[in-house]
C-alpha atoms as a PDB file:
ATOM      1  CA  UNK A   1     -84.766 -25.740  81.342  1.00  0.00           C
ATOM      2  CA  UNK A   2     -82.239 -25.487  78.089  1.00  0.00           C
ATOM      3  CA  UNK A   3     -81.319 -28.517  76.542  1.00  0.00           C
ATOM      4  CA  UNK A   4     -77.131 -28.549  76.215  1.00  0.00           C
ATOM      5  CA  UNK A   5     -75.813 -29.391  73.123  1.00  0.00           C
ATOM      6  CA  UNK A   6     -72.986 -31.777  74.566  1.00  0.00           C
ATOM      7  CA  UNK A   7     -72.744 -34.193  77.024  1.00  0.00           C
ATOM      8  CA  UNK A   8     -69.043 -32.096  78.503  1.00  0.00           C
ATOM      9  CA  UNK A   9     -69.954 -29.281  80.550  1.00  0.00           C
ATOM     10  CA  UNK A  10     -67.497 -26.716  82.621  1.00  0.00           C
ATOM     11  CA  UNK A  11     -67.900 -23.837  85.432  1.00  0.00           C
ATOM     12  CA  UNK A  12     -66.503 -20.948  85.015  1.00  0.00           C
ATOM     13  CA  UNK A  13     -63.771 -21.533  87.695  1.00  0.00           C
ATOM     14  CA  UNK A  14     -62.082 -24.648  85.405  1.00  0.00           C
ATOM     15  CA  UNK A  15     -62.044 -22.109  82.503  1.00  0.00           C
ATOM     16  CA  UNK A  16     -59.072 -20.870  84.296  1.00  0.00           C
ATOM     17  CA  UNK A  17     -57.390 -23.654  82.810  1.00  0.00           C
ATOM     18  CA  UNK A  18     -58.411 -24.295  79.462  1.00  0.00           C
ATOM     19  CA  UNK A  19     -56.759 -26.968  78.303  1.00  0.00           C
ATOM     20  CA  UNK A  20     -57.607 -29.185  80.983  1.00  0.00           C
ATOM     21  CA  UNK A  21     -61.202 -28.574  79.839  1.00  0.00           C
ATOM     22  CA  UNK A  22     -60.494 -29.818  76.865  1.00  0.00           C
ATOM     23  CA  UNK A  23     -58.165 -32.534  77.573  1.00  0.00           C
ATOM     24  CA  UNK A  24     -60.782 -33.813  79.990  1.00  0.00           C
ATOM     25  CA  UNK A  25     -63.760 -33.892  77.408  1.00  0.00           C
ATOM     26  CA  UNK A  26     -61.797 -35.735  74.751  1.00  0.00           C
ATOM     27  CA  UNK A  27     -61.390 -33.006  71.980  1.00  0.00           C
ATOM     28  CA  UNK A  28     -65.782 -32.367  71.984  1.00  0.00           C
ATOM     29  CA  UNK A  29     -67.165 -29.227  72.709  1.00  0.00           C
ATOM     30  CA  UNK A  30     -68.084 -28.030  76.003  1.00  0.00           C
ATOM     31  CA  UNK A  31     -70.774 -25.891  78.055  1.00  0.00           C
ATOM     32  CA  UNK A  32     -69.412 -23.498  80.097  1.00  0.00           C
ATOM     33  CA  UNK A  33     -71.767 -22.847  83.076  1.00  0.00           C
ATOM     34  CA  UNK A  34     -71.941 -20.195  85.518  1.00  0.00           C
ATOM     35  CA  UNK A  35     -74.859 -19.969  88.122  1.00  0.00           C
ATOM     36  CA  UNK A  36     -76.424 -23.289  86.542  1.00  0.00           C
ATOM     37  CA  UNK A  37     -77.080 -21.508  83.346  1.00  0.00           C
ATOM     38  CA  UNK A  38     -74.993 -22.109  79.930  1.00  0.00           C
ATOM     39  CA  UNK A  39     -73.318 -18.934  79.278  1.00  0.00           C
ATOM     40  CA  UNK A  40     -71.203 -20.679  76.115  1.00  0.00           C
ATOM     41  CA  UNK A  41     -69.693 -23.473  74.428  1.00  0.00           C
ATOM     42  CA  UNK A  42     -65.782 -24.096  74.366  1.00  0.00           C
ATOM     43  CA  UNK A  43     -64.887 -25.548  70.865  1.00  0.00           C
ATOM     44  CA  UNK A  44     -61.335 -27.243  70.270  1.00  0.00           C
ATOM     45  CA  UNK A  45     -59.856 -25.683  67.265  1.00  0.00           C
ATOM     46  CA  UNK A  46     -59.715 -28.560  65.268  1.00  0.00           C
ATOM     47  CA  UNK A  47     -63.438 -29.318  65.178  1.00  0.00           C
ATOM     48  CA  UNK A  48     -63.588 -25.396  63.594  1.00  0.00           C
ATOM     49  CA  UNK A  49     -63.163 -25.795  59.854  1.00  0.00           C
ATOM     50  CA  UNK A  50     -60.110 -23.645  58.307  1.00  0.00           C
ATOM     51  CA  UNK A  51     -60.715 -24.169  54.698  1.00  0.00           C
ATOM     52  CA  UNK A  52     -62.928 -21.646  52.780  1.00  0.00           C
ATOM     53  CA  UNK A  53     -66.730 -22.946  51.956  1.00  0.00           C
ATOM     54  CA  UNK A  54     -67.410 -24.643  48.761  1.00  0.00           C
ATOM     55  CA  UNK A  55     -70.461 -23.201  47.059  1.00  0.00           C
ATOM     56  CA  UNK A  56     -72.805 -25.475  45.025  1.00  0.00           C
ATOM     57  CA  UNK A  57     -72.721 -25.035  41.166  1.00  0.00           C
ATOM     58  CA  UNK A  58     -75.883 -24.778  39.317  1.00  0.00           C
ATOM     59  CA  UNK A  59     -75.969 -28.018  38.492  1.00  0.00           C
ATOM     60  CA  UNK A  60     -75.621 -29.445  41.871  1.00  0.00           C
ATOM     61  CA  UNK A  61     -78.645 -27.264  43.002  1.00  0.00           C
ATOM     62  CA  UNK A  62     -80.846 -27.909  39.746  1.00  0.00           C
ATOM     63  CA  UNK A  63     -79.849 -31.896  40.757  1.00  0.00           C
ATOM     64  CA  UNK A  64     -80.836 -31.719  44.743  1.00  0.00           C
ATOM     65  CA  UNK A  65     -84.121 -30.089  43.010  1.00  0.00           C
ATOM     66  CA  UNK A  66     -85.050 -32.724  40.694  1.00  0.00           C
ATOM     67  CA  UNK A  67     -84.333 -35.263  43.505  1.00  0.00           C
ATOM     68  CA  UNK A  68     -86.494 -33.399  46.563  1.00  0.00           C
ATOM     69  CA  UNK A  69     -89.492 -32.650  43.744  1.00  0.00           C
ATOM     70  CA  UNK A  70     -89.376 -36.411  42.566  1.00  0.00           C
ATOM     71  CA  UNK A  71     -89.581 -37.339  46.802  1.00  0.00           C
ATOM     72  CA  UNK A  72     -92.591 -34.890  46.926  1.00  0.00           C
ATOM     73  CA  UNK A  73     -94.409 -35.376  44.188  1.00  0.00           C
ATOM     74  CA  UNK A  74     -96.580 -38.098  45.287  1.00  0.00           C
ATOM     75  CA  UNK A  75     -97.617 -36.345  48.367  1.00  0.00           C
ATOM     76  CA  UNK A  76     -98.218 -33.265  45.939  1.00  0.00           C
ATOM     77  CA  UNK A  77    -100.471 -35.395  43.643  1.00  0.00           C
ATOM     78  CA  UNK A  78    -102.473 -37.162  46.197  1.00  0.00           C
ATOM     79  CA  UNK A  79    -103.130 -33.218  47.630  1.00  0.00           C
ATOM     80  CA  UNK A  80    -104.509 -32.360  44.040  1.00  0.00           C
ATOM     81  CA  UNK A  81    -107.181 -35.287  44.110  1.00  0.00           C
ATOM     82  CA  UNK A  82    -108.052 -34.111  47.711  1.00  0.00           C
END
């Protein structure tokens, strides 16, 4: 059996009337069903993000380096002595 991804779900049927489908699950997503399988999720448009994504710069990505390698090392250097 598939886990669902939210706790909202709606049949195919109530998709006749969409924004009662949403109205009912409180702006979250929801699974549609049909036959007792998940054929879809419904997302409100406001939980879809409109603005363009924002791209690391080198920096940030040489920084989230240095941090995971210093979190690692230890389990790195106890390997070596293995």
């Amino acid at each position: 059996m598939a886990r669902l991804l939210t706790n909202y779900i709606a049949t195919m049927t109530e998709m006749r009337e969409p924004h009662k489908v949403l109205a009912n699950a409180g702006g979250k997503p929801v699974a549609v069903m049909k036959n007792s399988k998940c054929v879809g999720y419904f997302v409100p448009a406001e939980i879809v993000t409109t603005d363009e994504p924002r791209y690391a710069t080198r920096d940030e990505v040489l920084a989230a380096l240095r941090d995971s390698r210093e979190s690692v090392q230890p389990v790195l250097d106890y390997l070596k002595d293995k």
